[in-house]
Protein backbone atom coordinates (compact mmCIF):
# COMPACT_ATOMS: atom_id res chain seq x y z
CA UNK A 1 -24.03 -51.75 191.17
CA UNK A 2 -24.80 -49.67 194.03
CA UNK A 3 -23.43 -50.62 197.51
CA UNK A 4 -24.31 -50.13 201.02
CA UNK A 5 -22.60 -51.02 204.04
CA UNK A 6 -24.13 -50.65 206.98
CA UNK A 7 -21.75 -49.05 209.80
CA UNK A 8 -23.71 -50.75 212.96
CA UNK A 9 -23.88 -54.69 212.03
CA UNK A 10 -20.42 -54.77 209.45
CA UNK A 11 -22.78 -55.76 206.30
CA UNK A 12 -22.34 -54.80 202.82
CA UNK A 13 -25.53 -55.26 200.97
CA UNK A 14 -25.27 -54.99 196.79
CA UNK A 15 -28.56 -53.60 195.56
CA UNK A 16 -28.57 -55.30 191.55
CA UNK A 17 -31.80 -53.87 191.00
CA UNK A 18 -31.01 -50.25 192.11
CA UNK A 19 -34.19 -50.23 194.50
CA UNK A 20 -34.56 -50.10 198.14
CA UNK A 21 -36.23 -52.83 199.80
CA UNK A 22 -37.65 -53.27 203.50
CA UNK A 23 -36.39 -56.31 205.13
CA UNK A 24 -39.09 -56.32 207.66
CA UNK A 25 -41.82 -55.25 205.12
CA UNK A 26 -44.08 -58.43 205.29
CA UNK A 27 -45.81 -58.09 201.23
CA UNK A 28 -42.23 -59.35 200.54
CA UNK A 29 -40.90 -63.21 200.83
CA UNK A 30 -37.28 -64.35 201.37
CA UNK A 31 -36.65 -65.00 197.53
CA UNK A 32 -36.81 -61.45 196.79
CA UNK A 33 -33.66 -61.12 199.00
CA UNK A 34 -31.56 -63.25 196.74
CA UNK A 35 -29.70 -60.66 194.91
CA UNK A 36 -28.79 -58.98 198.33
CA UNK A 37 -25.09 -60.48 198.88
CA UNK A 38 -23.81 -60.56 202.58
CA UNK A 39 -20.53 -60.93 204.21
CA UNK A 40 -20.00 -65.04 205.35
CA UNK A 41 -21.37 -64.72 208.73
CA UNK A 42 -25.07 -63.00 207.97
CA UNK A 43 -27.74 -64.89 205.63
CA UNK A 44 -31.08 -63.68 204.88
CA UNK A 45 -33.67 -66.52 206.35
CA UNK A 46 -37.23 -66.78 206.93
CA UNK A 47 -38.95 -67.05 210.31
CA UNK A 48 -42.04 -69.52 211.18
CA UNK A 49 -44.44 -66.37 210.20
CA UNK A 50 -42.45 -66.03 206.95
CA UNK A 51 -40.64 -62.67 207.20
CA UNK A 52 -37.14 -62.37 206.88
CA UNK A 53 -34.61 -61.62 209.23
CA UNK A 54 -30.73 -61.70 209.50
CA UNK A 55 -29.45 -64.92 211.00
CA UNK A 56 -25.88 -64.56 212.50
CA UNK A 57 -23.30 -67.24 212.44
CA UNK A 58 -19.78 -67.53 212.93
CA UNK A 59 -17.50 -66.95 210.20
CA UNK A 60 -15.90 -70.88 209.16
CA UNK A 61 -12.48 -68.61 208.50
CA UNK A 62 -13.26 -67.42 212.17
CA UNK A 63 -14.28 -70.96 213.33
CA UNK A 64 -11.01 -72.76 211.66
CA UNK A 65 -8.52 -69.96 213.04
CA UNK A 66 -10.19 -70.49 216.51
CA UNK A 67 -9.84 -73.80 216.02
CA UNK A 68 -6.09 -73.78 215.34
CA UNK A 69 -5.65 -71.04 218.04
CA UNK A 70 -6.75 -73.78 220.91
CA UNK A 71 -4.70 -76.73 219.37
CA UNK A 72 -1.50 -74.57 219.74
CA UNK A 73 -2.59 -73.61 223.41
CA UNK A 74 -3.30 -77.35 223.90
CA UNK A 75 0.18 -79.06 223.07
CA UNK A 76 1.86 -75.94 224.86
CA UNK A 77 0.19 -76.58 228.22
CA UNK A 78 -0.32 -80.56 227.56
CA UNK A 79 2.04 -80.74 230.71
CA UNK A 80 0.28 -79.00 233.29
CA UNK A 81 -1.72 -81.26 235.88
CA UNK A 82 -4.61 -82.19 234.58
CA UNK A 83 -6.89 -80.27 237.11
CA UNK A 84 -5.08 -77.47 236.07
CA UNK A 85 -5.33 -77.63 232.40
CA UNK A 86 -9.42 -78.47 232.80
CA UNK A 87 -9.54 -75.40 234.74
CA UNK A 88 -8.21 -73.13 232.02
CA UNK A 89 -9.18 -75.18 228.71
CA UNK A 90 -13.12 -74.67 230.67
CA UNK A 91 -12.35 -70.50 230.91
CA UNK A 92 -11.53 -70.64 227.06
CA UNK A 93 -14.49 -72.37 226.54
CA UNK A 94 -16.60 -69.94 228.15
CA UNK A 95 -14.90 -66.86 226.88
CA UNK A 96 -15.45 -68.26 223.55
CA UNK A 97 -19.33 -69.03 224.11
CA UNK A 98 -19.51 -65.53 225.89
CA UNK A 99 -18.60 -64.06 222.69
CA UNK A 100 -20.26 -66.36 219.88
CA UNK A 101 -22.76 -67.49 221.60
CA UNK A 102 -25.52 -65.42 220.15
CA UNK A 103 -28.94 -66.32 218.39
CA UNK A 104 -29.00 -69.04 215.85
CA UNK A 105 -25.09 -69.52 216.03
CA UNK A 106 -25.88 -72.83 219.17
CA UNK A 107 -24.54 -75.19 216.16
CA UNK A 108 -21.53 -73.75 215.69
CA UNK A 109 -20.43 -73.25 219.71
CA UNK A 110 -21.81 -76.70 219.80
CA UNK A 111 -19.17 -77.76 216.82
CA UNK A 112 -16.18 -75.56 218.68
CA UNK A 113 -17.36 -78.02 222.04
CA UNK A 114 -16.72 -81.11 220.16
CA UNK A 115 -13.88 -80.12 218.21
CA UNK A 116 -11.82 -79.16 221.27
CA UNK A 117 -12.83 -82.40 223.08
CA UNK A 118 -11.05 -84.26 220.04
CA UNK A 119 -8.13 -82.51 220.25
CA UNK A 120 -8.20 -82.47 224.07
CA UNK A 121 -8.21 -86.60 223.60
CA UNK A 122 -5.12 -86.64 221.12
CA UNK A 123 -3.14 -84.10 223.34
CA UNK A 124 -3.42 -86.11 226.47
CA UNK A 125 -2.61 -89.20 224.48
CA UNK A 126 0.62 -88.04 223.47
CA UNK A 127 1.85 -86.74 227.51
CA UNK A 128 4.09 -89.78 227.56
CA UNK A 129 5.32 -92.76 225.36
CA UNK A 130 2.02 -94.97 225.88
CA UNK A 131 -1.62 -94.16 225.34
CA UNK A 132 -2.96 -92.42 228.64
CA UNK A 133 -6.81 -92.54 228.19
CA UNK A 134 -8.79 -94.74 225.68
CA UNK A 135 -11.75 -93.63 224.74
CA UNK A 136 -14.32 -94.71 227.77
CA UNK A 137 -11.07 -94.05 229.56
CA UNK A 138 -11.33 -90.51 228.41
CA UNK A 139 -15.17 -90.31 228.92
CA UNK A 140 -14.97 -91.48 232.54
CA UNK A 141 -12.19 -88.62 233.12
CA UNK A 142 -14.79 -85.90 231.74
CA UNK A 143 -17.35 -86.96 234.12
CA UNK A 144 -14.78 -85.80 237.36
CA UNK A 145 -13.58 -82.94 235.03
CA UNK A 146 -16.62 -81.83 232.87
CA UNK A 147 -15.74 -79.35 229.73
CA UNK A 148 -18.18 -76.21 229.92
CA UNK A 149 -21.23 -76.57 228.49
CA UNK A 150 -21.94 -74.60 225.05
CA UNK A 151 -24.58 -71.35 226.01
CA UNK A 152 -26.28 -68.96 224.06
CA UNK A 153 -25.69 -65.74 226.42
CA UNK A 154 -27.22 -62.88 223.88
CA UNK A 155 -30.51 -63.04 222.51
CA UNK A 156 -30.91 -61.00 219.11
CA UNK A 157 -34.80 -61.29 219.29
């Protein structure tokens, strides 16, 4: 096996047949690509014209560790005021969208969105001894404090 690894975008590519192909080269379809072996965030895909490109996503190791990273900073700040803690959860938010949100990779910010308004509604349930919010409760309180919308910021294409 010969391997490449490209420098600029963090792929390694395996070439099994020992020739060079052109990504962009449009003779060529998508299955040709299937013995080209990319790191988990890149896949080879084929656009509405048929030629392949690289579609981005984020990493699911990435994703869970993110994940884990906000429920920690959730129960350690679960007792700040609640205007307060909107405030900050929303600049996470957007720092995280600023930096994934890229080209094809809406469904995964989208995924981070919903995932921290779960664990925002179990964290505010356990501030005290008896349920704070139920779950139109909880609804009704995101429509005076809104979490940030998911945004693609960086267009690849």
């Amino acid at each position: 096996k010969k391997s490449i690894v490209f420098l600029k975008y963090a792929l390694k590519m395996d070439l099994v047949k020992g020739a060079w192909f052109d990504l962009y080269k449009r003779a060529v379809s998508v299955s040709d690509y299937k013995h080209l072996i990319f790191w988990d965030s890149h896949s080879i895909v084929a656009s509405r014209k048929g030629m392949p490109y690289i579609m981005p996503k984020t990493s699911s190791k990435k994703f869970r560790q993110k994940i884990r990273d906000i429920k920690i900073w959730l129960y350690a700040n679960r007792d700040q005021p609640l205007k307060k803690l909107m405030g900050m959860l929303n600049l996470k938010l957007i720092g995280h969208y600023r930096y994934y949100g890229i080209s094809f990779n809406g469904r995964m910010i989208s995924n981070y969105k919903q995932q921290v308004r779960e664990l925002l509604f179990k964290v505010l349930n356990r501030r005290s001894d008896r349920k704070s919010y139920t779950r139109e409760g909880f609804i009704e309180m995101l429509k005076y404090y809104p979490l940030a919308m998911p945004k693609i910021y960086v267009s690849l294409f």
